[in-house]
PDB file of N, CA and C in Angstrom:
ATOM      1  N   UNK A   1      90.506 161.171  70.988  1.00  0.00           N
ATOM      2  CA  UNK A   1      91.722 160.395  70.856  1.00  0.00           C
ATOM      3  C   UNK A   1      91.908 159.439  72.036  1.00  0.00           C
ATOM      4  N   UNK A   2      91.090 159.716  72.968  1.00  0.00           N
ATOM      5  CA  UNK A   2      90.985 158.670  74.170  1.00  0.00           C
ATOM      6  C   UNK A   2      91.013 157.328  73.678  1.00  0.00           C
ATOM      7  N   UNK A   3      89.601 157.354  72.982  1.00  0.00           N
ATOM      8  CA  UNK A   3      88.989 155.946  72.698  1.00  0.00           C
ATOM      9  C   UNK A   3      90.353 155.002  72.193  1.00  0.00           C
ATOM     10  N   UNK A   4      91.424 155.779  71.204  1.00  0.00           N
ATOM     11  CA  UNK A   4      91.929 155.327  69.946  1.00  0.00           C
ATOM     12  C   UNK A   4      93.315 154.765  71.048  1.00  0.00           C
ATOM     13  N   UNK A   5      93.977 155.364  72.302  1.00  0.00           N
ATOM     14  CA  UNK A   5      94.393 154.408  73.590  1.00  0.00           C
ATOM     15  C   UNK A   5      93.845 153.150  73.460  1.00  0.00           C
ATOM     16  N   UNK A   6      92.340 153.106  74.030  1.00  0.00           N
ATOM     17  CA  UNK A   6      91.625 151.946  74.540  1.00  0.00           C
ATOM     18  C   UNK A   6      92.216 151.025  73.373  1.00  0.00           C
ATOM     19  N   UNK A   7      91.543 151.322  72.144  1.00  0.00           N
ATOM     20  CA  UNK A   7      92.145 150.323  70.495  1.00  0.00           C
ATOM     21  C   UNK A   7      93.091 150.032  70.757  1.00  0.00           C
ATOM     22  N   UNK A   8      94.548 150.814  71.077  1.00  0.00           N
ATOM     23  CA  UNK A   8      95.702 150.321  70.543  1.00  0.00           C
ATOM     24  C   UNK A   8      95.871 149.692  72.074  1.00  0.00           C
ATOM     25  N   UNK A   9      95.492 149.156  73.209  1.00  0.00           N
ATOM     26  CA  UNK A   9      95.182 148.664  74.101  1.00  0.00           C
ATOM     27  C   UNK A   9      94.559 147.152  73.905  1.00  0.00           C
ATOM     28  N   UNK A  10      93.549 147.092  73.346  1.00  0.00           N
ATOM     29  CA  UNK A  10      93.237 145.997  72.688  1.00  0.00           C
ATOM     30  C   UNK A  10      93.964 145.097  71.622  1.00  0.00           C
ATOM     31  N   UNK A  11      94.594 145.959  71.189  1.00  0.00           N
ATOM     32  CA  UNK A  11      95.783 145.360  69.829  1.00  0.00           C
ATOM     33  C   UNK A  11      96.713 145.148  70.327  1.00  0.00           C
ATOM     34  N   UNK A  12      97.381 145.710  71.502  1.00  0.00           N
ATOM     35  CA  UNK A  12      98.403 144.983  72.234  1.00  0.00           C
ATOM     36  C   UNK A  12      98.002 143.303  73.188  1.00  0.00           C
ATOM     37  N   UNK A  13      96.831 142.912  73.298  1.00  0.00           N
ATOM     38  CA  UNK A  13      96.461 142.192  74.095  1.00  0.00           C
ATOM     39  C   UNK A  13      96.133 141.035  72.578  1.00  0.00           C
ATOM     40  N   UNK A  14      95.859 141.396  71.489  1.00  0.00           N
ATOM     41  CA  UNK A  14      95.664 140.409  70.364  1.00  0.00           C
ATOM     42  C   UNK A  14      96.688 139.779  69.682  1.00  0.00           C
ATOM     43  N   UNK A  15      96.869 139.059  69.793  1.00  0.00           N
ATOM     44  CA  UNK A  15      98.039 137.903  69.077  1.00  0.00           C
ATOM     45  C   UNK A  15      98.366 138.129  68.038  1.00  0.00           C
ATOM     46  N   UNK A  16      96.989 138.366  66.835  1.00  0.00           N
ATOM     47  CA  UNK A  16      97.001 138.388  65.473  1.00  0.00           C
ATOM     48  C   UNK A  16      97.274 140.045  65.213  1.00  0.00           C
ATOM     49  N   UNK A  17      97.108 141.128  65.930  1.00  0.00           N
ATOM     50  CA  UNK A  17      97.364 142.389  65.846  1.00  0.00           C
ATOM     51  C   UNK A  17      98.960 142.564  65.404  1.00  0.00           C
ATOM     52  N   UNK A  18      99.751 142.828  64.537  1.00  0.00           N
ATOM     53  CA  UNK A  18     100.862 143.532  64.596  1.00  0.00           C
ATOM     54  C   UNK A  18     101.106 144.843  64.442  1.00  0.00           C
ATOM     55  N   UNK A  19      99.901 145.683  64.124  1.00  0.00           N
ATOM     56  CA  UNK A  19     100.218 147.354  63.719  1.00  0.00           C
ATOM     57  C   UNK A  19      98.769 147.687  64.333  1.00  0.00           C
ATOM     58  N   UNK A  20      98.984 149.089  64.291  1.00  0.00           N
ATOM     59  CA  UNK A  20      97.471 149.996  63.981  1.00  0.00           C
ATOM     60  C   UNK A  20      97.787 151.062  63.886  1.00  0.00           C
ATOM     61  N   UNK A  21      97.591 151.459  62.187  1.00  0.00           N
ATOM     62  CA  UNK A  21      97.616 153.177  61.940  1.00  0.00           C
ATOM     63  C   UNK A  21      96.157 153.637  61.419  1.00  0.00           C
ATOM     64  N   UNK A  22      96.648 155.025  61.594  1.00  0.00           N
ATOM     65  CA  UNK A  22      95.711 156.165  61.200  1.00  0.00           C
ATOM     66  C   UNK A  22      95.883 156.465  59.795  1.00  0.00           C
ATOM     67  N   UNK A  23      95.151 156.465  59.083  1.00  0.00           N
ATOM     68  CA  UNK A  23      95.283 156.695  57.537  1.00  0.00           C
ATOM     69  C   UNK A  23      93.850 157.647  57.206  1.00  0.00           C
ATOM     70  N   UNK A  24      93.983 158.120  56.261  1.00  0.00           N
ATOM     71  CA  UNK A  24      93.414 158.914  55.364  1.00  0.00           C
ATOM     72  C   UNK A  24      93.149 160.234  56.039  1.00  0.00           C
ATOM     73  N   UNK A  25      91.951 160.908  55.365  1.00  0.00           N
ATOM     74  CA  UNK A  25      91.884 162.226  55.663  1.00  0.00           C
ATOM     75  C   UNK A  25      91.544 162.941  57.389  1.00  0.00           C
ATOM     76  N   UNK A  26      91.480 161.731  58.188  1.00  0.00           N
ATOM     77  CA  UNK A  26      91.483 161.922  59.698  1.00  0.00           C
ATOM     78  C   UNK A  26      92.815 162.307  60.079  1.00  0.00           C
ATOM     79  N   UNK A  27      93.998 162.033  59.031  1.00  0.00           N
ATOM     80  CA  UNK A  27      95.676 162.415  59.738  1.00  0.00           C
ATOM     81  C   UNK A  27      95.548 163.886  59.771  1.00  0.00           C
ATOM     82  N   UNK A  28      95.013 164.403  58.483  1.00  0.00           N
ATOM     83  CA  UNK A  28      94.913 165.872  58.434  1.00  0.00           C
ATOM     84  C   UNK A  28      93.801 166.767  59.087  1.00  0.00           C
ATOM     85  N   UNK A  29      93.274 165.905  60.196  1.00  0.00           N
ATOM     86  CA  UNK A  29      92.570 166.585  60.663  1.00  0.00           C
ATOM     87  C   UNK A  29      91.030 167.378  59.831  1.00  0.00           C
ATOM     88  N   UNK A  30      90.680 166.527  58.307  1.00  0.00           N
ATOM     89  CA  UNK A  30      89.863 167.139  58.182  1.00  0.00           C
ATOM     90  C   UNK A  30      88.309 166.355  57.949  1.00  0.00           C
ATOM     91  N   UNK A  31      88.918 165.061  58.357  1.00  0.00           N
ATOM     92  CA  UNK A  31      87.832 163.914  58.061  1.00  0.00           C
ATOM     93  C   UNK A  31      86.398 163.733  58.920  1.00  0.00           C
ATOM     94  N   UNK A  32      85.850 163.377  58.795  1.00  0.00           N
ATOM     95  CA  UNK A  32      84.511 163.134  59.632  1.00  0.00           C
ATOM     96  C   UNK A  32      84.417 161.961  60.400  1.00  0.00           C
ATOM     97  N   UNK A  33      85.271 160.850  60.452  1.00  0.00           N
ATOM     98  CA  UNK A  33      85.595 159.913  60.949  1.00  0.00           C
ATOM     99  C   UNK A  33      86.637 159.669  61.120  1.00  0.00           C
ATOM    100  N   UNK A  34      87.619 158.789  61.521  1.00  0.00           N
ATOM    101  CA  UNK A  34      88.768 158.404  62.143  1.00  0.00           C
ATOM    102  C   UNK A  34      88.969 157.033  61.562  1.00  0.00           C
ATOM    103  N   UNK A  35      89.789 157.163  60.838  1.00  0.00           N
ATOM    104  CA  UNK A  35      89.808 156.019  59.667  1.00  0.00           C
ATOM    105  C   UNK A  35      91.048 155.224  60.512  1.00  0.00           C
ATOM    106  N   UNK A  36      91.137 153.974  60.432  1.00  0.00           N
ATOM    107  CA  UNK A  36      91.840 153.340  61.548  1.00  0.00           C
ATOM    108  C   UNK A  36      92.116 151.478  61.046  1.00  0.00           C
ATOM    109  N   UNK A  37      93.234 150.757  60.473  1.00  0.00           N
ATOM    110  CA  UNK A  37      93.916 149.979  59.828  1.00  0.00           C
ATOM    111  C   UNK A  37      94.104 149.055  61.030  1.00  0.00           C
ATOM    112  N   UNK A  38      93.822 148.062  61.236  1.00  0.00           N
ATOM    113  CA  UNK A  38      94.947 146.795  61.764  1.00  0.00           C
ATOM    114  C   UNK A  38      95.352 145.749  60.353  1.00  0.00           C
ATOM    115  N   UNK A  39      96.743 145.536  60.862  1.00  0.00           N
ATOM    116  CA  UNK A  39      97.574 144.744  60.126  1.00  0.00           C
ATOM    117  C   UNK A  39      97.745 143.381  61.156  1.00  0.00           C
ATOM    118  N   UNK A  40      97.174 142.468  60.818  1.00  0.00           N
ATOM    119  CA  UNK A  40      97.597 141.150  60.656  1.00  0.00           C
ATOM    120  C   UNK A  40      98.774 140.102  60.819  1.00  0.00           C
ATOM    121  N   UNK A  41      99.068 139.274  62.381  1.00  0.00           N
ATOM    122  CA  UNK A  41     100.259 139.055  61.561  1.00  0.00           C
ATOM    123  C   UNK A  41     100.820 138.303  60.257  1.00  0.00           C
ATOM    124  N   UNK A  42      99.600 137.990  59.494  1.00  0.00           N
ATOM    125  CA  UNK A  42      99.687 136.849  58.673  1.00  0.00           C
ATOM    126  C   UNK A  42      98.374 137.437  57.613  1.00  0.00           C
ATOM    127  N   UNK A  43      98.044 136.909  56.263  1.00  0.00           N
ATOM    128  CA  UNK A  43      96.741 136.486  55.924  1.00  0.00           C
ATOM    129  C   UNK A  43      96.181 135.171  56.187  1.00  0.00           C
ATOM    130  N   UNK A  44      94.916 135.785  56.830  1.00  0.00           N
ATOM    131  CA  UNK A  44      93.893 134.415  57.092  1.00  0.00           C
ATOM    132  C   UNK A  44      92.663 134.802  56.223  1.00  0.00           C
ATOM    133  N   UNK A  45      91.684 133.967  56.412  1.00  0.00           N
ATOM    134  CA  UNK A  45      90.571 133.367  55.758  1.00  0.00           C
ATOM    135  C   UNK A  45      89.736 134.450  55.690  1.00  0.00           C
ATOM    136  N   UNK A  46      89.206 135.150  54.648  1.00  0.00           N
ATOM    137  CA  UNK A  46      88.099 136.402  54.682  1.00  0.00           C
ATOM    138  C   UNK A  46      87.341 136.645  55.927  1.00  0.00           C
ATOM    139  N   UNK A  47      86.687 134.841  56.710  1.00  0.00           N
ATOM    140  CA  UNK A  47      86.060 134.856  57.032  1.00  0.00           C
ATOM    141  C   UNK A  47      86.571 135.507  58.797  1.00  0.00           C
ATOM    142  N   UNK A  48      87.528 134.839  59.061  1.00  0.00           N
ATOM    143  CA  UNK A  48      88.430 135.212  60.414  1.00  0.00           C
ATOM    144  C   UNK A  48      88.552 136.992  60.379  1.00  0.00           C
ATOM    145  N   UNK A  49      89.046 137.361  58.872  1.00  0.00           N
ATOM    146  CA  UNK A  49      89.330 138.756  59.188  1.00  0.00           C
ATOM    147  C   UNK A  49      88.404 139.731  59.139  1.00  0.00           C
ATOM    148  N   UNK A  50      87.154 139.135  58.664  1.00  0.00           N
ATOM    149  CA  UNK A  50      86.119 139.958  59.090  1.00  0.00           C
ATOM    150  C   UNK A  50      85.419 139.763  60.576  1.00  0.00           C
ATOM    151  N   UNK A  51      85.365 138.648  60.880  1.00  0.00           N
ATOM    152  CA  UNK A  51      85.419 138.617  62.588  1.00  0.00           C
ATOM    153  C   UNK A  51      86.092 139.444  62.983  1.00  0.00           C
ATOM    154  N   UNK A  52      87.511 139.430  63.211  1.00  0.00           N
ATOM    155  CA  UNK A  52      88.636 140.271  63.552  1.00  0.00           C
ATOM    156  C   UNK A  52      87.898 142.012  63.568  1.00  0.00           C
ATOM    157  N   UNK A  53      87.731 141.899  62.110  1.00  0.00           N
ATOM    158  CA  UNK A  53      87.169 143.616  62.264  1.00  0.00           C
ATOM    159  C   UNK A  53      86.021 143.921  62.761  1.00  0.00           C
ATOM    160  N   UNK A  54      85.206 142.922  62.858  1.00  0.00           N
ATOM    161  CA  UNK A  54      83.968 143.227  63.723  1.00  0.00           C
ATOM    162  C   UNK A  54      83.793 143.183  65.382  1.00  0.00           C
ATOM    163  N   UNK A  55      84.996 142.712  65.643  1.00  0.00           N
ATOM    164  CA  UNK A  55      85.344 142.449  66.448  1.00  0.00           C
ATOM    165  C   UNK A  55      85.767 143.637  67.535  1.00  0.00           C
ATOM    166  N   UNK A  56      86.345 144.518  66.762  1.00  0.00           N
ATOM    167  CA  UNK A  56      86.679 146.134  67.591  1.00  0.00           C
ATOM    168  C   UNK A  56      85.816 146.759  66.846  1.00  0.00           C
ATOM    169  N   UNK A  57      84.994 146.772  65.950  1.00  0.00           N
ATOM    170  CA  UNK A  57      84.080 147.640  65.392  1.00  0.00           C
ATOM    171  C   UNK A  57      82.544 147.372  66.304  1.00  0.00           C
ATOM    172  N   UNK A  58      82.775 146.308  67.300  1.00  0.00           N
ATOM    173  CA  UNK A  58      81.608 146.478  68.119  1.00  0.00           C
ATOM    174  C   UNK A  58      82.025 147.279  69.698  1.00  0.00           C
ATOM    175  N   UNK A  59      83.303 147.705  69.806  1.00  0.00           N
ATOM    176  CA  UNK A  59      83.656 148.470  70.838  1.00  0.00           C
ATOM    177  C   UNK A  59      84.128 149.420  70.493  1.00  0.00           C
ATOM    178  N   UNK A  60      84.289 150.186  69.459  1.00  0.00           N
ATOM    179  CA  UNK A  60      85.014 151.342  68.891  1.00  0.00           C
ATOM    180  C   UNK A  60      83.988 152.137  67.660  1.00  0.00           C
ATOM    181  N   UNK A  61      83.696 153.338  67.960  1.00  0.00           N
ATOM    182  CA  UNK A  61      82.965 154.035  67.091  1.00  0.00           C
ATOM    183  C   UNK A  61      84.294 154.621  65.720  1.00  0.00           C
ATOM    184  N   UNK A  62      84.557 153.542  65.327  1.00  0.00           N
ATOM    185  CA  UNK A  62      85.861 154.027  63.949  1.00  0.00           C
ATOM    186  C   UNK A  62      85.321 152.993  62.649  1.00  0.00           C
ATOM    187  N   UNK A  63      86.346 154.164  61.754  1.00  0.00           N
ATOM    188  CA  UNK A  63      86.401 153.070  60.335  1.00  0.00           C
ATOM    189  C   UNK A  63      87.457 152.336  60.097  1.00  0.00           C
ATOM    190  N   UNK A  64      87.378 150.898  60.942  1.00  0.00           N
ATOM    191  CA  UNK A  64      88.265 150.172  61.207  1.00  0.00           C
ATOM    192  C   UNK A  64      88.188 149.317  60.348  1.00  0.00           C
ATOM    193  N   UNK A  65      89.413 148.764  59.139  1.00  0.00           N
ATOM    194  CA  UNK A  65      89.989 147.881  58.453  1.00  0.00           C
ATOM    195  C   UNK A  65      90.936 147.121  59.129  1.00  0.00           C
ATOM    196  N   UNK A  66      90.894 145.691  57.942  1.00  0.00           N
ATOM    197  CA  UNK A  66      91.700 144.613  57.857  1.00  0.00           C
ATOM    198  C   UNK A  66      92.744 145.084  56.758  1.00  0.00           C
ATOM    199  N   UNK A  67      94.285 145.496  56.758  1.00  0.00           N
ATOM    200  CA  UNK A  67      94.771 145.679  55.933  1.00  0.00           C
ATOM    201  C   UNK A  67      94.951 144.209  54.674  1.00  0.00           C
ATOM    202  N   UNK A  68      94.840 143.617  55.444  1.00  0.00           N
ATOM    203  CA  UNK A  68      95.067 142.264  54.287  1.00  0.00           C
ATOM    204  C   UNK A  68      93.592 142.340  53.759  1.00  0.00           C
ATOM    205  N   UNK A  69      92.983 142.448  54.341  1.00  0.00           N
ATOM    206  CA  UNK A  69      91.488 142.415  52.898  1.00  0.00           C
ATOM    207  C   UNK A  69      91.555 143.868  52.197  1.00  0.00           C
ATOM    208  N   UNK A  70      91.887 144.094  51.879  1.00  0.00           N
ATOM    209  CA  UNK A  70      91.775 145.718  51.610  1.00  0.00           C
ATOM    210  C   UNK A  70      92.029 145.640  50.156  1.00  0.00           C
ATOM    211  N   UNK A  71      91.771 146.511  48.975  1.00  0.00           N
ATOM    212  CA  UNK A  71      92.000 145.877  47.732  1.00  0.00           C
ATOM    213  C   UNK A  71      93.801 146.658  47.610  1.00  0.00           C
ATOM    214  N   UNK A  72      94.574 146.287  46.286  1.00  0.00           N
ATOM    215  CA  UNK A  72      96.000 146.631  46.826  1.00  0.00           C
ATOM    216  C   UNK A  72      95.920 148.154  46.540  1.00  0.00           C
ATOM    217  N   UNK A  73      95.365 149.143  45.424  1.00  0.00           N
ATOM    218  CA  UNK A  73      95.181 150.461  45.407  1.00  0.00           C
ATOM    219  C   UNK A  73      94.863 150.937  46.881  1.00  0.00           C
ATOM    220  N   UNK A  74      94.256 150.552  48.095  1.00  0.00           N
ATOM    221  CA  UNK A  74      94.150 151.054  48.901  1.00  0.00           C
ATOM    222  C   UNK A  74      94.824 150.826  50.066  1.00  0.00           C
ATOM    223  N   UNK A  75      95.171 149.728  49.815  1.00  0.00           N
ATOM    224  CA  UNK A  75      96.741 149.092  50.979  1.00  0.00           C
ATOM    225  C   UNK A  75      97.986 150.264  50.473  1.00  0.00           C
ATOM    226  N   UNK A  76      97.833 150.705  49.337  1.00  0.00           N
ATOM    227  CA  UNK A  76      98.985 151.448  49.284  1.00  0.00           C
ATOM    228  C   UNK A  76      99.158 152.555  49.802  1.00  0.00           C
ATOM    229  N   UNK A  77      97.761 153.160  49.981  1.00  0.00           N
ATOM    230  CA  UNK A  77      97.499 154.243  50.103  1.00  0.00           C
ATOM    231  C   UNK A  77      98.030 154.790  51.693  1.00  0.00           C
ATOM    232  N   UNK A  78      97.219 153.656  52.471  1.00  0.00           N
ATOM    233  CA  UNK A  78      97.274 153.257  54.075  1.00  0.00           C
ATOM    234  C   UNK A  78      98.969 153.087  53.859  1.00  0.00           C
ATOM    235  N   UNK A  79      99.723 152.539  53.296  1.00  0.00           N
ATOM    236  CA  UNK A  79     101.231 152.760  53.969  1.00  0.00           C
ATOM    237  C   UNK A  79     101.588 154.166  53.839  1.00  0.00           C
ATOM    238  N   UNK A  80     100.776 154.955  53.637  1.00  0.00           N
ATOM    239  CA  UNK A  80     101.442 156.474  53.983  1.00  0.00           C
ATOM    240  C   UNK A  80     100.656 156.817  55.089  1.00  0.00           C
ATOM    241  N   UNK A  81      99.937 156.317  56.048  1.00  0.00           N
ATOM    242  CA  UNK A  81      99.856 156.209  57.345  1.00  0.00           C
ATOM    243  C   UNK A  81     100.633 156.777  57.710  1.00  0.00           C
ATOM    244  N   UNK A  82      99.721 156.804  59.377  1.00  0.00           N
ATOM    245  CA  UNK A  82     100.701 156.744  60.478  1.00  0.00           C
ATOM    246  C   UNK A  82     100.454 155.727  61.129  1.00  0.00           C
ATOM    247  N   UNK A  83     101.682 155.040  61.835  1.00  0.00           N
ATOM    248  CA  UNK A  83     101.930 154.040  62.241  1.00  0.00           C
ATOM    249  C   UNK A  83     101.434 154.240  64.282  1.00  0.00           C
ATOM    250  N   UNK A  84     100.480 154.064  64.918  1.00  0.00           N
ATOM    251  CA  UNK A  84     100.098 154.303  65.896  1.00  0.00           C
ATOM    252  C   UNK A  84     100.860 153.324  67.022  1.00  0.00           C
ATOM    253  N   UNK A  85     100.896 152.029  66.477  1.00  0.00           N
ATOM    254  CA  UNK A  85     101.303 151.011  67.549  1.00  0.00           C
ATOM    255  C   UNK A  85     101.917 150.162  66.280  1.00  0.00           C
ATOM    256  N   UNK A  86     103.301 149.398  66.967  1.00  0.00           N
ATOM    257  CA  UNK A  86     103.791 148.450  66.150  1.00  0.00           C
ATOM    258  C   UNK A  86     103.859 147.309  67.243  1.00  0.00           C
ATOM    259  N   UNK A  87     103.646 146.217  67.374  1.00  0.00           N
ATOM    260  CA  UNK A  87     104.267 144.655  67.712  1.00  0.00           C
ATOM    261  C   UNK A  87     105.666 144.281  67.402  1.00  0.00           C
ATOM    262  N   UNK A  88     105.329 144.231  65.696  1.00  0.00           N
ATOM    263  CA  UNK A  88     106.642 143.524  65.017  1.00  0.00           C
ATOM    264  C   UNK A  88     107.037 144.150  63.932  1.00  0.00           C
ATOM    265  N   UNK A  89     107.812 145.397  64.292  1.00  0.00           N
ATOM    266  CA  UNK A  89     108.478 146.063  63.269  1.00  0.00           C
ATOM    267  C   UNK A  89     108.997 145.461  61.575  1.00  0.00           C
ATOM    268  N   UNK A  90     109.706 143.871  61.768  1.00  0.00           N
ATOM    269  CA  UNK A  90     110.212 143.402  60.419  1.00  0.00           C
ATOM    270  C   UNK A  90     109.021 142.687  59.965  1.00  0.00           C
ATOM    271  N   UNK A  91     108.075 142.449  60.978  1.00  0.00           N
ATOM    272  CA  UNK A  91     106.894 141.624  59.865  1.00  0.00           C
ATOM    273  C   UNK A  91     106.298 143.067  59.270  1.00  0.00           C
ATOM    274  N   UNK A  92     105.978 144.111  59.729  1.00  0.00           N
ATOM    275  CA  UNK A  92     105.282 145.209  59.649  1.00  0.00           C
ATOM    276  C   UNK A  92     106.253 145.613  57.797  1.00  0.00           C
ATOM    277  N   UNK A  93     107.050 145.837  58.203  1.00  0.00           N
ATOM    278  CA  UNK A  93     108.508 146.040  56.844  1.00  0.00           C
ATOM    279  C   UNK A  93     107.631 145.522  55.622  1.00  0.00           C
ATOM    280  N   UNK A  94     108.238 143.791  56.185  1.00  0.00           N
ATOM    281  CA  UNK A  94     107.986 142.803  55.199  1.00  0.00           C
ATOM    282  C   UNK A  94     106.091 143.024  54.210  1.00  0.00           C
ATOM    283  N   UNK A  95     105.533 143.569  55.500  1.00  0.00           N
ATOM    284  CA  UNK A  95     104.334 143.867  54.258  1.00  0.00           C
ATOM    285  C   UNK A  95     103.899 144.705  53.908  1.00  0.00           C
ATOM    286  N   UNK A  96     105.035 145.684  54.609  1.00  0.00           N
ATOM    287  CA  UNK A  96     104.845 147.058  53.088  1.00  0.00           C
ATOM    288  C   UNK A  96     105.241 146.510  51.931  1.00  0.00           C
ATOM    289  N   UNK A  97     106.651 146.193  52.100  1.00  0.00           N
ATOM    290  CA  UNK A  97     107.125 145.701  51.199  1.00  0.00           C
ATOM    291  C   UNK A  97     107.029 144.884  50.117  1.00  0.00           C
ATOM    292  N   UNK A  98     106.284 144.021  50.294  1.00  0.00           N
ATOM    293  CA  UNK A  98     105.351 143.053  49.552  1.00  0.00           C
ATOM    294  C   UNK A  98     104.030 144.208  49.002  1.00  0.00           C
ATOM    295  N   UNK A  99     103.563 144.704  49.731  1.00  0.00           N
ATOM    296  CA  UNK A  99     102.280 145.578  49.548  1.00  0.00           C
ATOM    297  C   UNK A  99     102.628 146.297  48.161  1.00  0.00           C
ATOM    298  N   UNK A 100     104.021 147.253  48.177  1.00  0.00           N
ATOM    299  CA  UNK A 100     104.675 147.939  47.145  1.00  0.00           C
ATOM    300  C   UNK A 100     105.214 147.427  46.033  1.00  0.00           C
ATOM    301  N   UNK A 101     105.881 145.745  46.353  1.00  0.00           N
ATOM    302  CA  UNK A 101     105.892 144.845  45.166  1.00  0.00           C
ATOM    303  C   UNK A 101     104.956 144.315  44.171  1.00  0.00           C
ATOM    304  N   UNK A 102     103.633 144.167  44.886  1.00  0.00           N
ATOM    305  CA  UNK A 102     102.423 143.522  44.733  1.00  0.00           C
ATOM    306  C   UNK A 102     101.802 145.042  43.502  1.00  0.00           C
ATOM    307  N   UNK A 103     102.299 146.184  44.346  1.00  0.00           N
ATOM    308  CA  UNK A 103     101.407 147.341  43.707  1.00  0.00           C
ATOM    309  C   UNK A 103     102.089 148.177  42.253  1.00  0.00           C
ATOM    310  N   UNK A 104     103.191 147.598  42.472  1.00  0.00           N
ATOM    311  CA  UNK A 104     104.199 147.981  41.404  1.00  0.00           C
ATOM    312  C   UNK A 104     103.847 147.241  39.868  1.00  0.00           C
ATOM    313  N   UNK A 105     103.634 145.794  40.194  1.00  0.00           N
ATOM    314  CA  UNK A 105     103.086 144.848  39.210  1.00  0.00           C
ATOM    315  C   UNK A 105     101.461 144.972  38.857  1.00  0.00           C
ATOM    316  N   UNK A 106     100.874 145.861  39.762  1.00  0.00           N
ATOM    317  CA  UNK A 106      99.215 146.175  39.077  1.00  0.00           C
ATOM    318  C   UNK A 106      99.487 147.496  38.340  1.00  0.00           C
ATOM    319  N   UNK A 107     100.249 148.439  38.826  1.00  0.00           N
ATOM    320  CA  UNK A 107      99.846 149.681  38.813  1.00  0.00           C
ATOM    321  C   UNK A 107      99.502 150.319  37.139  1.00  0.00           C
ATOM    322  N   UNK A 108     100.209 149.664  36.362  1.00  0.00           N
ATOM    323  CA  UNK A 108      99.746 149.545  34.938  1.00  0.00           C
ATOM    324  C   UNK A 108      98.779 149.149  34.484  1.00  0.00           C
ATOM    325  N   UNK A 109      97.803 148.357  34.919  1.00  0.00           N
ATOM    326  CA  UNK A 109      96.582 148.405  34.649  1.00  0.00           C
ATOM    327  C   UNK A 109      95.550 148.704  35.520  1.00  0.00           C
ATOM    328  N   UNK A 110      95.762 149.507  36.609  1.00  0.00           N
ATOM    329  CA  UNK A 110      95.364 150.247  37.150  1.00  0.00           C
ATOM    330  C   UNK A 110      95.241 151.255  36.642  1.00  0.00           C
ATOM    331  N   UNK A 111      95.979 152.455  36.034  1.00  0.00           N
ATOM    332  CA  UNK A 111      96.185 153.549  35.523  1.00  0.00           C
ATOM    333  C   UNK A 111      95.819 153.439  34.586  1.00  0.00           C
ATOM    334  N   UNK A 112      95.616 152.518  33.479  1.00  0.00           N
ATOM    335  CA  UNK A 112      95.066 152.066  32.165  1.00  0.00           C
ATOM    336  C   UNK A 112      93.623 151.894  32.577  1.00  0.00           C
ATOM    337  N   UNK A 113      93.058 151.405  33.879  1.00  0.00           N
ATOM    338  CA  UNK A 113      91.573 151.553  34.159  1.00  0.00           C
ATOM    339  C   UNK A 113      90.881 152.900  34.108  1.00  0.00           C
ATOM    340  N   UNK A 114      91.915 153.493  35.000  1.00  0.00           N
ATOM    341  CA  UNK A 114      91.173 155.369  35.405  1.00  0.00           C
ATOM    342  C   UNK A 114      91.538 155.539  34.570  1.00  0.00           C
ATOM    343  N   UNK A 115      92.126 155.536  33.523  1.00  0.00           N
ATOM    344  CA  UNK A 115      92.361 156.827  31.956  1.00  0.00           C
ATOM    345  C   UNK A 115      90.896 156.286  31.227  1.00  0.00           C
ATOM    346  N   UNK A 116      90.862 154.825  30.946  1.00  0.00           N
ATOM    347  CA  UNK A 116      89.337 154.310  30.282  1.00  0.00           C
ATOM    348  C   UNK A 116      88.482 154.800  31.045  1.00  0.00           C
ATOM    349  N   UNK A 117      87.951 155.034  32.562  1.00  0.00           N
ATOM    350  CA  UNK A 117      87.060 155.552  32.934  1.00  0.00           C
ATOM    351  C   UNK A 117      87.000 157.029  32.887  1.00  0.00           C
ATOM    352  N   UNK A 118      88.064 157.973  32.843  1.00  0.00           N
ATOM    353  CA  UNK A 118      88.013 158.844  32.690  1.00  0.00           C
ATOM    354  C   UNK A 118      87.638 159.771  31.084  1.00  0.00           C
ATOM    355  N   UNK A 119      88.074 159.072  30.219  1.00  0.00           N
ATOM    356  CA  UNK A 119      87.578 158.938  28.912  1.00  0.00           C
ATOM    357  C   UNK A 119      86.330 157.976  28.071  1.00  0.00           C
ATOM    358  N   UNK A 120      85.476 157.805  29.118  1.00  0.00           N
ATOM    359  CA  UNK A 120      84.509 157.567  29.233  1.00  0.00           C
ATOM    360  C   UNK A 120      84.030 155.785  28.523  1.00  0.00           C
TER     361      UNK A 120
END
C-alpha cells in the first residue's frame, strides 16, 4: 500500500487527475492485483488518455485505468469504488452522475445482451 501513496502523490501533482479509486476485487482483499481508476478532469482524445495511463503504468506495478475510456458497464461498476484521493469533489459528482445517466439509458440492452448470450 506504500507504492499506492507514491500514485496518489503523482495524481496530486497532475492537472488532468481529479480522483483515484480502488475498485474491484482488490477492495476485498481477495484480488491478485490492485485494480486502480484515475478519473479525468474532462474527456480527451483516446490517444492522450492512453498516454495518461501509460504514463503511471510505467512507474506503478497496478491495473491502472482511464475511467473515461472504460466501456459504461464497467464505469459503473468502478463507482462502487473507493474513492482514494479526490481534487474536485463536484466534477467527481458530476461524472458519476452522468456515468449513472448514461448507464440507465444502456442498461436495457445490456441485459437483453447477457440473457441472448446466456441462452445461447
Amino acid at each position: 500500500m506504500e507504492k499506492i501513496g507514491k500514485l496518489i502523490e503523482k495524481a496530486k501533482k497532475d492537472k488532468n487527475v481529479i480522483a483515484v479509486a480502488l475498485y474491484g476485487s482488490s477492495l476485498k482483499g481477495k484480488g491478485r492485483d490492485i485494480d486502480i481508476c484515475l478519473y479525468l478532469d474532462k474527456k480527451y482524445n483516446n490517444l492522450f488518455m492512453s498516454k495518461k495511463r501509460l504514463d503511471y503504468l510505467k512507474y506503478f506495478n497496478y491495473d491502472i485505468q482511464v475511467f473515461q475510456q472504460l466501456p459504461i458497464y464497467i464505469r459503473k461498476r468502478i463507482l462502487k469504488g473507493k474513492i482514494l484521493y479526490s481534487k474536485n469533489e463536484d466534477r467527481l459528482y458530476e461524472i458519476a452522475y452522468d456515468t449513472i445517466k448514461e448507464f440507465n439509458y444502456f442498461e436495457k440492452y445490456y441485459n437483453d445482451y447477457l440473457e441472448m448470450v446466456k441462452n445461447g
